[in-house]
PDB file of N, CA and C in Angstrom:
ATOM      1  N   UNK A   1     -48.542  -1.407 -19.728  1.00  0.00           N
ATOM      2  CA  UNK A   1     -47.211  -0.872 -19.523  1.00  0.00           C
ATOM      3  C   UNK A   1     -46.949  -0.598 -18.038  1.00  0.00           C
ATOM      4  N   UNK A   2     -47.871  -0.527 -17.078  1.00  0.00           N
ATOM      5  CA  UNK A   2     -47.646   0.326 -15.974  1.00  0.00           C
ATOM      6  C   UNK A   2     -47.533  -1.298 -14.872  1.00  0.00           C
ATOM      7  N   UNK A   3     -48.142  -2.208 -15.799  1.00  0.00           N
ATOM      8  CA  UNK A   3     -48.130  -3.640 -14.607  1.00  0.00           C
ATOM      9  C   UNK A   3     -46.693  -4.002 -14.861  1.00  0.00           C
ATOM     10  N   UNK A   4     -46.232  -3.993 -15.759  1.00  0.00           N
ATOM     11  CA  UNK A   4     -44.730  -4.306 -16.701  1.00  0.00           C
ATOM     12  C   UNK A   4     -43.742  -3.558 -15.447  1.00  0.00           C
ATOM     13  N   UNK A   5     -44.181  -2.209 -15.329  1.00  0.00           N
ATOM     14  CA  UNK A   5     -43.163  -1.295 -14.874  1.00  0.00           C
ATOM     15  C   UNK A   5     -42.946  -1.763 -13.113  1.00  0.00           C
ATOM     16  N   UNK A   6     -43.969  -2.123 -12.555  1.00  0.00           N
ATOM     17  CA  UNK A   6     -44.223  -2.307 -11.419  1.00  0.00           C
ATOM     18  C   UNK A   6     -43.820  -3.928 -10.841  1.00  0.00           C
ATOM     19  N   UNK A   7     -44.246  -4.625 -11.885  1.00  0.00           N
ATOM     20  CA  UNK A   7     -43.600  -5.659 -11.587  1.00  0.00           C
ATOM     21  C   UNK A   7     -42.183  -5.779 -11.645  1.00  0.00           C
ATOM     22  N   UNK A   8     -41.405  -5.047 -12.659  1.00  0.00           N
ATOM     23  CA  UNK A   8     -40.001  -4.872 -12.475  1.00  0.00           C
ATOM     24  C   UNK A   8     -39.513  -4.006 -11.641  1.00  0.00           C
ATOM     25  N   UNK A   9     -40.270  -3.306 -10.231  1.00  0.00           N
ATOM     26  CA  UNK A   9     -40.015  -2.463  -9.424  1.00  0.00           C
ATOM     27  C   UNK A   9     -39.692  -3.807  -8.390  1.00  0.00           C
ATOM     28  N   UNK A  10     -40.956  -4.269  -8.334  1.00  0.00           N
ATOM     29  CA  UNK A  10     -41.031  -5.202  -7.367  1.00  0.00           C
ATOM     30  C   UNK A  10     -39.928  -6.538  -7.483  1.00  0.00           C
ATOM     31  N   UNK A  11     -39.426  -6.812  -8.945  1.00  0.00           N
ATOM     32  CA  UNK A  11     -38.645  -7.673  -8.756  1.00  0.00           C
ATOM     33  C   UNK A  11     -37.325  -6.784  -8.217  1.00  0.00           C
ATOM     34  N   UNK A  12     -36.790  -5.968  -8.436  1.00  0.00           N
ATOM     35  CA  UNK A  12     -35.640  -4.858  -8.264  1.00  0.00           C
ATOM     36  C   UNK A  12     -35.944  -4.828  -7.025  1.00  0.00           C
ATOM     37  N   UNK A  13     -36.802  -4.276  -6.266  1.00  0.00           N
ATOM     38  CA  UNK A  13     -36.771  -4.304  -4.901  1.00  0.00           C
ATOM     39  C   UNK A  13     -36.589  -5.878  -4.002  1.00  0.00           C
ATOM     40  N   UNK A  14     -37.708  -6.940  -4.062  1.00  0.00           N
ATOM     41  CA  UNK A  14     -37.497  -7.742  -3.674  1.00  0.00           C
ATOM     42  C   UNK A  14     -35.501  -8.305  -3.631  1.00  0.00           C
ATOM     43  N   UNK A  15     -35.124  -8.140  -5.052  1.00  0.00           N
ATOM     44  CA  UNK A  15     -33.512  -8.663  -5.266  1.00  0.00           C
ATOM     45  C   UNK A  15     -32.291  -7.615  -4.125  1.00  0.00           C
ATOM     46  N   UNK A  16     -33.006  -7.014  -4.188  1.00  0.00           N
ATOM     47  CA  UNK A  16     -32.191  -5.465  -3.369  1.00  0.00           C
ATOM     48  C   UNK A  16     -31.846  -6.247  -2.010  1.00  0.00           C
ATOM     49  N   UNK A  17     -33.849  -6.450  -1.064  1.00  0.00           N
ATOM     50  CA  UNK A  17     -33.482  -6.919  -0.327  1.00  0.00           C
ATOM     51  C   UNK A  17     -32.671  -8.234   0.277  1.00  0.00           C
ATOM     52  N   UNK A  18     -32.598  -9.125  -0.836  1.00  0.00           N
ATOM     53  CA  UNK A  18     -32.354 -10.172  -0.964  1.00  0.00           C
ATOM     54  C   UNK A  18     -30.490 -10.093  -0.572  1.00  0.00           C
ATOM     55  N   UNK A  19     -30.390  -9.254  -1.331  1.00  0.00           N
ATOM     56  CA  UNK A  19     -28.851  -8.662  -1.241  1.00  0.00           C
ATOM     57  C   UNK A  19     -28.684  -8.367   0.026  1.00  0.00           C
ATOM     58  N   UNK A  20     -29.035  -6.878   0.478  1.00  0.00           N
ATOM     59  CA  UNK A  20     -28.436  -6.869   1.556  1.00  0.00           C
ATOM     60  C   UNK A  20     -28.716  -7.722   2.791  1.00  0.00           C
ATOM     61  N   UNK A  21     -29.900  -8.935   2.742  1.00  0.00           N
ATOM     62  CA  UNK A  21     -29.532  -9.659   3.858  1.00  0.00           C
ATOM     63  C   UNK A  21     -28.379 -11.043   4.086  1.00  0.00           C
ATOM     64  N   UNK A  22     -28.107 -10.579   2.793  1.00  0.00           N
ATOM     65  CA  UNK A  22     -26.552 -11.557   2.107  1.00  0.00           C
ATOM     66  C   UNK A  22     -25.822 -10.893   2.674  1.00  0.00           C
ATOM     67  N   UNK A  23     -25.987  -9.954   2.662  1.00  0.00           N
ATOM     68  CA  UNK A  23     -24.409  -8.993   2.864  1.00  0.00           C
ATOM     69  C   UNK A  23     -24.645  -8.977   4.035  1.00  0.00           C
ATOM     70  N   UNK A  24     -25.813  -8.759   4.724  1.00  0.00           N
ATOM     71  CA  UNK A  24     -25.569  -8.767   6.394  1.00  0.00           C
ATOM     72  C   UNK A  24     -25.122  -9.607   6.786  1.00  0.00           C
ATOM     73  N   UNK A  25     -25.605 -11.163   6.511  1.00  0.00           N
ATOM     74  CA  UNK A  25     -24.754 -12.486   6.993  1.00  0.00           C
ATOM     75  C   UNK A  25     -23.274 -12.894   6.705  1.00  0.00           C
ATOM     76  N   UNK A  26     -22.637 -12.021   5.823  1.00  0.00           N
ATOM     77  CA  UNK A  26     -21.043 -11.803   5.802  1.00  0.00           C
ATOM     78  C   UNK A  26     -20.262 -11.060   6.206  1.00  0.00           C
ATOM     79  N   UNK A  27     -21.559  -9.993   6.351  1.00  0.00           N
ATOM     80  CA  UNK A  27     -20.610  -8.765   7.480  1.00  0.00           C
ATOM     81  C   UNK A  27     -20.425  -9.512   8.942  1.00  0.00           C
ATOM     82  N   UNK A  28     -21.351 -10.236   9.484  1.00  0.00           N
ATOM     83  CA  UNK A  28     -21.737 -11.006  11.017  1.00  0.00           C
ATOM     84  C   UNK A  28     -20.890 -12.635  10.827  1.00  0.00           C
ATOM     85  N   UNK A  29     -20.400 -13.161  10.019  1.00  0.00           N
ATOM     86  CA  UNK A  29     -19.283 -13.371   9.519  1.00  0.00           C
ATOM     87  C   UNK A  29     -18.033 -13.531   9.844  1.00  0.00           C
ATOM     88  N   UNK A  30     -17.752 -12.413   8.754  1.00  0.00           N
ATOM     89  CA  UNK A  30     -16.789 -11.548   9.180  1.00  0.00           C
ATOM     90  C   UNK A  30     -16.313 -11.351  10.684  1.00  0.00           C
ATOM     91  N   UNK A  31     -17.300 -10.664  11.280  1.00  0.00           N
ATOM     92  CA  UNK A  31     -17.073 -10.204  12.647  1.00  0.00           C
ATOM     93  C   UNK A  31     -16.807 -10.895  13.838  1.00  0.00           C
ATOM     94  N   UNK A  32     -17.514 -12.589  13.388  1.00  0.00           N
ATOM     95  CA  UNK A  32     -17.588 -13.504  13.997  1.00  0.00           C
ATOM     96  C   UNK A  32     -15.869 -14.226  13.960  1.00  0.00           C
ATOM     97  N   UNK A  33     -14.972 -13.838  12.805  1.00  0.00           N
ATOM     98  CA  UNK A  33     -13.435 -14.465  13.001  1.00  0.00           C
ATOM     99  C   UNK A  33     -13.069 -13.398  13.398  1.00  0.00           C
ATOM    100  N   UNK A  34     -13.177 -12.281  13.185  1.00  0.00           N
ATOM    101  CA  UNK A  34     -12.472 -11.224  14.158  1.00  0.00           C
ATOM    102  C   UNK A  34     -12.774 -11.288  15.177  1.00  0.00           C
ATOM    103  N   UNK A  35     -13.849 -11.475  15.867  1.00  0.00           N
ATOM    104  CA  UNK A  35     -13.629 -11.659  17.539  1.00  0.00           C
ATOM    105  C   UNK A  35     -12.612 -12.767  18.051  1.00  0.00           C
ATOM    106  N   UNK A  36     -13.177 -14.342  16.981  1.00  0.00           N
ATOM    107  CA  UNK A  36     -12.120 -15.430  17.196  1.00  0.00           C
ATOM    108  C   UNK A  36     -10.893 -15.022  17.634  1.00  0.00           C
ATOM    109  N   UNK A  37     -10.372 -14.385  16.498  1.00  0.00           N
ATOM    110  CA  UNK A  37      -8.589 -13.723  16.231  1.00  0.00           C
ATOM    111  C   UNK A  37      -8.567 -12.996  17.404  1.00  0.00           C
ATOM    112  N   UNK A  38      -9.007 -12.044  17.747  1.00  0.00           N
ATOM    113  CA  UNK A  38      -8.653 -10.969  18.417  1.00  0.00           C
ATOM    114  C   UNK A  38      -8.923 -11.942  20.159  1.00  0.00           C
ATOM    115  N   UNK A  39      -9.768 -12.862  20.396  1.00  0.00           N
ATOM    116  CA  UNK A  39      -9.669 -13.777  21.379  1.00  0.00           C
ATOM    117  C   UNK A  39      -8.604 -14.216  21.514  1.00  0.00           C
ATOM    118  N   UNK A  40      -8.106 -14.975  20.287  1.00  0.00           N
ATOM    119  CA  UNK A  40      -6.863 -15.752  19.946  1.00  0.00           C
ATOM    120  C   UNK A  40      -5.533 -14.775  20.345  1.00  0.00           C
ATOM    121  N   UNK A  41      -5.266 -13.666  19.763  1.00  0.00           N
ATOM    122  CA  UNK A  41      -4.535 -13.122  20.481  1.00  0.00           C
ATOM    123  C   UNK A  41      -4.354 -12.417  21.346  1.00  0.00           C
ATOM    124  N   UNK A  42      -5.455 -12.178  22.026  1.00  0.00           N
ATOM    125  CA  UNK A  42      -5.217 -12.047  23.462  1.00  0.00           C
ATOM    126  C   UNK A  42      -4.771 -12.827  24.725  1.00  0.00           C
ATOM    127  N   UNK A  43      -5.472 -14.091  24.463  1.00  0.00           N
ATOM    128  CA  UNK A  43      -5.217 -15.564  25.099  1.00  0.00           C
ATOM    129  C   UNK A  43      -3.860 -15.393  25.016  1.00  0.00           C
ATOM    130  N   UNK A  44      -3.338 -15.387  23.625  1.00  0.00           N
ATOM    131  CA  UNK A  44      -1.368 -15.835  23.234  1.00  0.00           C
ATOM    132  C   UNK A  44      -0.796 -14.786  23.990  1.00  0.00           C
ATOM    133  N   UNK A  45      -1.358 -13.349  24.243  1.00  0.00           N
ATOM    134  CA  UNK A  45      -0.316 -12.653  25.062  1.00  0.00           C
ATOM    135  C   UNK A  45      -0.604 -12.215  26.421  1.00  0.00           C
ATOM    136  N   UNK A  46      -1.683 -13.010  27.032  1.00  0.00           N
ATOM    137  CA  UNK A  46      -1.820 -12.892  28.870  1.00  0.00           C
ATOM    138  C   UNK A  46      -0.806 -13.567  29.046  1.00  0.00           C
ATOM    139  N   UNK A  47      -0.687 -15.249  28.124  1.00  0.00           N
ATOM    140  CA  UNK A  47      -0.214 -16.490  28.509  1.00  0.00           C
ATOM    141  C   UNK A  47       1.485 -16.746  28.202  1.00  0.00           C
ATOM    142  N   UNK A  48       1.937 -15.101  27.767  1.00  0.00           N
ATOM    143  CA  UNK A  48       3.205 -15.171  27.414  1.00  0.00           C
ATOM    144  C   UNK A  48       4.119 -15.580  28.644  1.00  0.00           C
ATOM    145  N   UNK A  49       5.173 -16.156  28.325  1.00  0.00           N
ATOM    146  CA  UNK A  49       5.864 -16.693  29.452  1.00  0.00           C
ATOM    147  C   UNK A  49       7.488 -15.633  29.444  1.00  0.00           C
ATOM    148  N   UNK A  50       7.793 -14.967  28.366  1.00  0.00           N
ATOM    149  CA  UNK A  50       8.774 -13.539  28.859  1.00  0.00           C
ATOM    150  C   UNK A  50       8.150 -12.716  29.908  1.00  0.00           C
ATOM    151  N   UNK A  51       8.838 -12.517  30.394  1.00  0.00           N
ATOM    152  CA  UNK A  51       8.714 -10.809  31.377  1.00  0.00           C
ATOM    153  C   UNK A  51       8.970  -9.945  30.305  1.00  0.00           C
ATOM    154  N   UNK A  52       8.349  -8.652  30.336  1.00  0.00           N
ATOM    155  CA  UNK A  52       9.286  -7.476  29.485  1.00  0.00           C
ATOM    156  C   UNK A  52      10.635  -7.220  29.663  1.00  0.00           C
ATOM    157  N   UNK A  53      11.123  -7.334  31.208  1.00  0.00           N
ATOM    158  CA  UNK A  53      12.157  -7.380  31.075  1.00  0.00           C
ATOM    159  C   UNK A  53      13.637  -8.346  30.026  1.00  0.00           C
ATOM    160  N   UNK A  54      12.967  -9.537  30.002  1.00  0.00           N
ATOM    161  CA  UNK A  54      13.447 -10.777  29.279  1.00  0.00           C
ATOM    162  C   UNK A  54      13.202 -10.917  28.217  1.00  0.00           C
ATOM    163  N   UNK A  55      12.388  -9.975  27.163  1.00  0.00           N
ATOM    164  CA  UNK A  55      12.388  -9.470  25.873  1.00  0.00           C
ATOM    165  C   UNK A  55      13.498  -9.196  25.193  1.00  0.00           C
ATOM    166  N   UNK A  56      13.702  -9.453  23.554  1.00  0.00           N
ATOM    167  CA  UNK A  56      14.426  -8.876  23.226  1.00  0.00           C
ATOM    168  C   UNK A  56      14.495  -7.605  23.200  1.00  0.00           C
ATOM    169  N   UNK A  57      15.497  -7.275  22.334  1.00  0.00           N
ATOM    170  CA  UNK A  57      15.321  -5.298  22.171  1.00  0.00           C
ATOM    171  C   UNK A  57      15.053  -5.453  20.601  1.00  0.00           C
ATOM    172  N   UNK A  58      14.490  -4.063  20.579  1.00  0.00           N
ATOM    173  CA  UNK A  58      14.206  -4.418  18.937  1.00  0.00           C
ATOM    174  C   UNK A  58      15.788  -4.309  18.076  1.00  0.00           C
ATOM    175  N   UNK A  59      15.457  -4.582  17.061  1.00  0.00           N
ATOM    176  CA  UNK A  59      16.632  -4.385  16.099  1.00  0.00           C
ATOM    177  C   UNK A  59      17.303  -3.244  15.610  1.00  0.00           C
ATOM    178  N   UNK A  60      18.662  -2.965  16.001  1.00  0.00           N
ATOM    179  CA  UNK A  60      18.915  -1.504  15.503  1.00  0.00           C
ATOM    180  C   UNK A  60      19.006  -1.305  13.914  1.00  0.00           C
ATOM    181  N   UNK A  61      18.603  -0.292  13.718  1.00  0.00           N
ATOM    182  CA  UNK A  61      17.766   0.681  11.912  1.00  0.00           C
ATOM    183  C   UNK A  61      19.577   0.394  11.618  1.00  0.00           C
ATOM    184  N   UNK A  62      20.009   0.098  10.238  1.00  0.00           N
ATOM    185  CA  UNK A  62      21.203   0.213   9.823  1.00  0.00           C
ATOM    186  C   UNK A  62      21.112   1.441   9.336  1.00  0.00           C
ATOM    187  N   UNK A  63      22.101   2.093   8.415  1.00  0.00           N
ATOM    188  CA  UNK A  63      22.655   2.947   8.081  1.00  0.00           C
ATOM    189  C   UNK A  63      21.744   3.323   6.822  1.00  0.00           C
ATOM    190  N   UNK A  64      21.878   4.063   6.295  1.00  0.00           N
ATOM    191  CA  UNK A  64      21.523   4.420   4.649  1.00  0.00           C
ATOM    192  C   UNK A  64      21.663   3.227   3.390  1.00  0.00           C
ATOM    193  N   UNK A  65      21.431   2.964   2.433  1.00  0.00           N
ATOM    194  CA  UNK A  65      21.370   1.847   1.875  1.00  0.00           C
ATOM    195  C   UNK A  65      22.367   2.356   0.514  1.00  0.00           C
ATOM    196  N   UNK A  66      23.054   1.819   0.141  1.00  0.00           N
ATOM    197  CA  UNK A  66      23.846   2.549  -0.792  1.00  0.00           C
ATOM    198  C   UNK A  66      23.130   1.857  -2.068  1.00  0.00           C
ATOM    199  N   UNK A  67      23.724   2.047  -3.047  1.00  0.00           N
ATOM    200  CA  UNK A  67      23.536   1.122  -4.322  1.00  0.00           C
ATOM    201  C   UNK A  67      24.059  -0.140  -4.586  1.00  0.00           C
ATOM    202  N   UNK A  68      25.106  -0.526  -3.940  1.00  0.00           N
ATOM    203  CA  UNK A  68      25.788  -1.406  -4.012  1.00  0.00           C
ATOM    204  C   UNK A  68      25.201  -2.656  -3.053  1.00  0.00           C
ATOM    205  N   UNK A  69      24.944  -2.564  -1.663  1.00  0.00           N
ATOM    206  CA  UNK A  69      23.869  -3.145  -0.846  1.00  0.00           C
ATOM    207  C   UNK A  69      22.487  -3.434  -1.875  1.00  0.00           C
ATOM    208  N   UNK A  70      21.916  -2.505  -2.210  1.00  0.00           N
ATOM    209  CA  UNK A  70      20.654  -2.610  -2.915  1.00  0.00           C
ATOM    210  C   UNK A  70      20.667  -3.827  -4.044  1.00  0.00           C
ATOM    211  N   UNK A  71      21.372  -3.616  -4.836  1.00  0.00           N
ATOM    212  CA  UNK A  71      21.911  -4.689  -5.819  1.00  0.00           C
ATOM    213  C   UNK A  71      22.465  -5.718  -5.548  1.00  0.00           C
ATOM    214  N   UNK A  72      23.054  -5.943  -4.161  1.00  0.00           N
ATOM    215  CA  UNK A  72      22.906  -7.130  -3.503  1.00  0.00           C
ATOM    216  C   UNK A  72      21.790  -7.957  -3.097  1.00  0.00           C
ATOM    217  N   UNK A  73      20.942  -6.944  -2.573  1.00  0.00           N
ATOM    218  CA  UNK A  73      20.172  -8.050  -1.833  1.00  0.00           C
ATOM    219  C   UNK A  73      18.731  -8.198  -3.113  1.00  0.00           C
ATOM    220  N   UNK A  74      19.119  -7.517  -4.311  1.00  0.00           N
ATOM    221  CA  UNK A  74      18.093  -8.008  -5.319  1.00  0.00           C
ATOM    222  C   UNK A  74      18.776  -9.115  -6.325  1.00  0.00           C
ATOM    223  N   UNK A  75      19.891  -9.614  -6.391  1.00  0.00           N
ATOM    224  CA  UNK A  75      20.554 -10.325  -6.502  1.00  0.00           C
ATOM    225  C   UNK A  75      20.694 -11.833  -5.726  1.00  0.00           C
ATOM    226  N   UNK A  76      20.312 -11.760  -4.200  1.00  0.00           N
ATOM    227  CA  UNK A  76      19.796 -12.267  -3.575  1.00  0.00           C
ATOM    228  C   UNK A  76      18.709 -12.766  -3.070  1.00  0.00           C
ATOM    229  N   UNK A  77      17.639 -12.150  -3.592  1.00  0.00           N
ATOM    230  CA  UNK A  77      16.099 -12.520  -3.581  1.00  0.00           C
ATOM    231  C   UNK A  77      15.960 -13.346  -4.971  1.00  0.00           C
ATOM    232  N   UNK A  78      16.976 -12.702  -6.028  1.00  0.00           N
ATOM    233  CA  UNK A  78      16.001 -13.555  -7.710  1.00  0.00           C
ATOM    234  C   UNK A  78      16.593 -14.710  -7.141  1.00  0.00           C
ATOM    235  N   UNK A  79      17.807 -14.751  -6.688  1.00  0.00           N
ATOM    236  CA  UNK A  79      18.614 -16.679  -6.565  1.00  0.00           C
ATOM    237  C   UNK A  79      17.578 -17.123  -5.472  1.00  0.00           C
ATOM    238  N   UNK A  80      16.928 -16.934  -4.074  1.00  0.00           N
ATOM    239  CA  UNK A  80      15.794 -17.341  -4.052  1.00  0.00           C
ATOM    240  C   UNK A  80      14.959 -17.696  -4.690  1.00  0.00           C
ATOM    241  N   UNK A  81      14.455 -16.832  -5.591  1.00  0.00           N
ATOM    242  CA  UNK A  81      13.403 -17.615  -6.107  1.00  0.00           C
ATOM    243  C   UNK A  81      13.321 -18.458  -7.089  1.00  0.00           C
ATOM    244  N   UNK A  82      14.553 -18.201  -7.897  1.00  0.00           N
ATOM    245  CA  UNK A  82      15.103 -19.001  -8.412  1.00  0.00           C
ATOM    246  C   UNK A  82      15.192 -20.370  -8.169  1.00  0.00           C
ATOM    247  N   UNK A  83      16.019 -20.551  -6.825  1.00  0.00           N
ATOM    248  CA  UNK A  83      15.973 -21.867  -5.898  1.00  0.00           C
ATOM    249  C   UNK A  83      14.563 -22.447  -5.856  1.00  0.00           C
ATOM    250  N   UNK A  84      14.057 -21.639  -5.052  1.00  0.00           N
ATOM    251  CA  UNK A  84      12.201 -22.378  -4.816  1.00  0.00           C
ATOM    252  C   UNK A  84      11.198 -22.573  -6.325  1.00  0.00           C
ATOM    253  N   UNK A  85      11.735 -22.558  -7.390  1.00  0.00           N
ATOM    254  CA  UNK A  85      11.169 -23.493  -8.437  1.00  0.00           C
ATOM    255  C   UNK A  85      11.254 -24.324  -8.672  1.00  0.00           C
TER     256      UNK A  85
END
């Protein structure tokens, strides 16, 4: 009983480690397209060709949304999707 118990320690452990050096190679991964990306957009915004000045402005916030607006523009999204079937 006690070789039984031990050998299923040892398989449980061995699988454990097995795991987390899986998981380490997806965490390093992982980390490896986030540097990509975060390269990637840094490159895209040294190399921007606006000035800040020559930016837009952001968009002004409208008003409160009534019910009537609301039911428009959900009225307007189903005929979208509607369309794109």
């Amino acid at each position: 009983m006690e070789a039984i118990m031990t050998g299923g320690m040892t398989l449980f452990f061995y699988a454990l480690v097995i795991a987390a050096v899986w998981k380490l190679f997806q965490v390093a991964s992982d980390l490896g397209e986030i540097k990509t990306l975060l390269s990637d957009i840094r490159r895209n915004t040294t190399t921007s060709t606006l000035a800040p000045a020559q930016a837009a402005p952001p968009p002004a916030l409208p008003g409160p949304i009534s019910l009537e607006s609301a039911e428009a523009l959900l009225r307007e999204v189903a005929a979208e999707s509607e369309a794109h079937r």
